[in-house]
Protein backbone atom coordinates (compact mmCIF):
# COMPACT_ATOMS: atom_id res chain seq x y z
CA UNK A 1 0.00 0.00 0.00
CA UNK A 2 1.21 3.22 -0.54
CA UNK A 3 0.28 6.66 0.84
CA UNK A 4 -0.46 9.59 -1.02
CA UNK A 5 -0.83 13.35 -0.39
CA UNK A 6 -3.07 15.04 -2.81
CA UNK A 7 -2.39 19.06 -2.76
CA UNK A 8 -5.57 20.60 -3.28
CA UNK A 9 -6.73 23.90 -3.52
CA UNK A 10 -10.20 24.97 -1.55
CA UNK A 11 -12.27 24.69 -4.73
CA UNK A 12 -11.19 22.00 -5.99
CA UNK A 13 -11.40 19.91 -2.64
CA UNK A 14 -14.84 21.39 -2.76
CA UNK A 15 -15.44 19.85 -6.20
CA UNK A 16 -14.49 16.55 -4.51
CA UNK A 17 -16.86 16.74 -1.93
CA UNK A 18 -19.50 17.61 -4.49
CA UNK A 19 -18.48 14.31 -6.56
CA UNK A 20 -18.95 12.69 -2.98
CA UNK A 21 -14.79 11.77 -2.61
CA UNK A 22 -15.86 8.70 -5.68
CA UNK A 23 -12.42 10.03 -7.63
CA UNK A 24 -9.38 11.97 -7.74
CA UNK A 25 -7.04 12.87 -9.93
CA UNK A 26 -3.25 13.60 -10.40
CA UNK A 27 -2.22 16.31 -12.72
CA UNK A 28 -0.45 15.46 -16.67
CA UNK A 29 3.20 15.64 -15.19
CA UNK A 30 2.46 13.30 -12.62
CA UNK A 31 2.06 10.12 -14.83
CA UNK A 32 4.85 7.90 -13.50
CA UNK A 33 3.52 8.05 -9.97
CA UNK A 34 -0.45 7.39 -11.03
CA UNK A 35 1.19 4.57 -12.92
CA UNK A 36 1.73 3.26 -9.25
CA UNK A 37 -1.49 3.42 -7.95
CA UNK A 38 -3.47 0.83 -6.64
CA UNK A 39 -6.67 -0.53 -5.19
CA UNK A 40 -6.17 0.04 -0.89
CA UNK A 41 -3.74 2.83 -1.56
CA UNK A 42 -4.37 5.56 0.92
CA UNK A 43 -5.36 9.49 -0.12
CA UNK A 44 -4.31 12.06 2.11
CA UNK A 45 -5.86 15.52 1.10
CA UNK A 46 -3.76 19.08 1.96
CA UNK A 47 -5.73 22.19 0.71
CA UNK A 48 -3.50 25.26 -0.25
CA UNK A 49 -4.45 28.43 1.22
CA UNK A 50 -6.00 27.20 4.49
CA UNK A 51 -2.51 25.74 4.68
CA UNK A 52 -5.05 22.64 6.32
CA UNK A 53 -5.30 18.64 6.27
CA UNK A 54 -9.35 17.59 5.48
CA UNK A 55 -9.55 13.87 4.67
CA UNK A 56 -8.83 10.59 3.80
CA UNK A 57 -9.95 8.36 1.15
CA UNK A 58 -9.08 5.00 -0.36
CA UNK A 59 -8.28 4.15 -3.69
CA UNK A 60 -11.11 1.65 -4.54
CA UNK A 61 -10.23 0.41 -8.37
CA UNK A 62 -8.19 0.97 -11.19
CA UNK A 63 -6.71 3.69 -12.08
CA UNK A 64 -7.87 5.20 -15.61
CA UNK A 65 -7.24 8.07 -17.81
CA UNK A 66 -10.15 10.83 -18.15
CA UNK A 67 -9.70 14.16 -19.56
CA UNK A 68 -13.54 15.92 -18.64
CA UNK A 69 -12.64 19.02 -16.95
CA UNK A 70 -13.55 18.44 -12.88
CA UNK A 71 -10.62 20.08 -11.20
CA UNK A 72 -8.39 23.48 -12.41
CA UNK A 73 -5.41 24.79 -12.66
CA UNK A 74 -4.85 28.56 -11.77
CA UNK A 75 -1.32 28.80 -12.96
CA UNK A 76 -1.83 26.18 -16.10
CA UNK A 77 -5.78 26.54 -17.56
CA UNK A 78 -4.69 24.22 -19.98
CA UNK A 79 -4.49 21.37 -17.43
CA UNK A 80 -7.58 18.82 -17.00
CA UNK A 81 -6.13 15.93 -14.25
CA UNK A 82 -5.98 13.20 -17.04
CA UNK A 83 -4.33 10.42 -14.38
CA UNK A 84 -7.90 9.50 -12.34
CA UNK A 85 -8.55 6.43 -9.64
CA UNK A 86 -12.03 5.97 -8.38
CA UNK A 87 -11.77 6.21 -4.19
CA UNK A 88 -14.33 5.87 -1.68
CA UNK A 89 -14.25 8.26 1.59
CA UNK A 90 -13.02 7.03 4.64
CA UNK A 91 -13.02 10.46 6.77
CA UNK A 92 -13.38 13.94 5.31
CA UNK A 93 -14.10 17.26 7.05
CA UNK A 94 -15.69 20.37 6.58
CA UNK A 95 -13.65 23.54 6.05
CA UNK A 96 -14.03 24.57 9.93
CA UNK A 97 -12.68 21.09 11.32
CA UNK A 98 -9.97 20.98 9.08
CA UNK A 99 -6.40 20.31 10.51
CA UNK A 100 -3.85 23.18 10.29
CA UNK A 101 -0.94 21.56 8.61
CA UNK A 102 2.12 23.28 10.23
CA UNK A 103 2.21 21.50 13.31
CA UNK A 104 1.73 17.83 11.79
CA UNK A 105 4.97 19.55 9.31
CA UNK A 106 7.39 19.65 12.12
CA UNK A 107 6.52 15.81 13.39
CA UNK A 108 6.52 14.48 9.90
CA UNK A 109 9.91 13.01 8.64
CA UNK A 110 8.69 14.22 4.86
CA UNK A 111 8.69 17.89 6.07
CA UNK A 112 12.15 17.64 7.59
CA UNK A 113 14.14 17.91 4.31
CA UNK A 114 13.35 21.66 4.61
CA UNK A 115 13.87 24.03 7.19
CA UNK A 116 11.38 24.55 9.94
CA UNK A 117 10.26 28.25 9.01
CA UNK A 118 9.95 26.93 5.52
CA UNK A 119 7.71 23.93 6.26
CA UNK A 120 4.81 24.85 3.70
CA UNK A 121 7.44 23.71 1.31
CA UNK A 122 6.96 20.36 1.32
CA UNK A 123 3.76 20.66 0.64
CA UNK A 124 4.15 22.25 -2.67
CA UNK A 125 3.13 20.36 -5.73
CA UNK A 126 0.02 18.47 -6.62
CA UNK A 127 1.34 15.04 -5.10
CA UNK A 128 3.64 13.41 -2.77
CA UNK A 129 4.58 9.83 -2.00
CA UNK A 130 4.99 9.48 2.29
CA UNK A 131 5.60 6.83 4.92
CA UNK A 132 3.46 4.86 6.82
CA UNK A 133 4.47 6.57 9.68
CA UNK A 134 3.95 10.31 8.30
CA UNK A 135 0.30 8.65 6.70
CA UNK A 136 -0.42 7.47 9.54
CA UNK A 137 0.17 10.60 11.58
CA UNK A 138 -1.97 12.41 9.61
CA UNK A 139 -4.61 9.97 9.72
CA UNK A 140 -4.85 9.87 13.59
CA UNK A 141 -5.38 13.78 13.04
CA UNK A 142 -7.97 13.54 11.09
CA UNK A 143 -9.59 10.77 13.58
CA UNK A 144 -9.03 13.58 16.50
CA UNK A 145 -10.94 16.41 14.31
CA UNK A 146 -13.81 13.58 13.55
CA UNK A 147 -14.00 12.77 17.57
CA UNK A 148 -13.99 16.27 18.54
CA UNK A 149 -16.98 17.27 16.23
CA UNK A 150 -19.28 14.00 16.68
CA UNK A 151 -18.34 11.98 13.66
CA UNK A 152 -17.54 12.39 10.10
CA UNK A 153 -18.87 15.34 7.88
């Protein structure tokens, strides 16, 4: 199994939800690591701007090449998230219980290839590959912001 954090802006997290977390999607220059992903693979989602963590969801199927415009691309309006896997939700919060990022940044071995004051750098990107142990982490973070507000949203 191998973990995966999606970098996600607010609207297209949004457009997620809306599709009820059934897919995601890694942008065109990302081929070689969709190429990798499998059914059971875990989905980690960090949304830019809220500098946040706001769910998890598992890969449920193949993965397979679409090219209907879902998701965008600010900085390249040409893009359309060709490399797609169908997932099914396994915690994801609403923009008030998400989980700032920063702290999780300095306990995550990932996030230590950059200096401390500089931590929102490894979160730059559309995708990265982590541990178990940074997944896993993040995952019990996301369980803490699902206990404190009565279950799922």
């Amino acid at each position: 199994m191998t973990n995966w954090l999606l970098v996600s802006s607010p609207e297209n997290f949004e457009r997620s939800r809306a599709l009820g977390f059934r897919q995601a999607a890694m942008k065109s220059r990302h081929r070689r690591k969709w190429e990798r992903v499998q059914p059971g693979d875990r989905i980690l989602f960090y949304v830019t701007v809220v500098k946040a963590i706001a769910g998890l969801c598992r890969v449920s199927g193949q993965p397979y090449e679409s090219h209907e415009r879902i998701w965008t691309s600010d900085s390249h309006p040409a893009e359309d998230y060709p490399w797609r896997f169908p997932t099914e939700p396994v915690m994801t919060l609403l923009p008030d219980r998400f989980v700032p990022a920063e702290p999780l940044a300095r306990e995550m071995a990932y996030a230590r290839r950059w200096p401390a004051e500089r931590w929102t750098l490894a979160f730059q990107g559309n995708v990265h590959e982590l541990s178990d142990e940074d997944a896993d982490l993040v995952t019990r973070a996301i369980e803490r912001a699902t206990a404190v507000a009565g279950g799922p949203a």
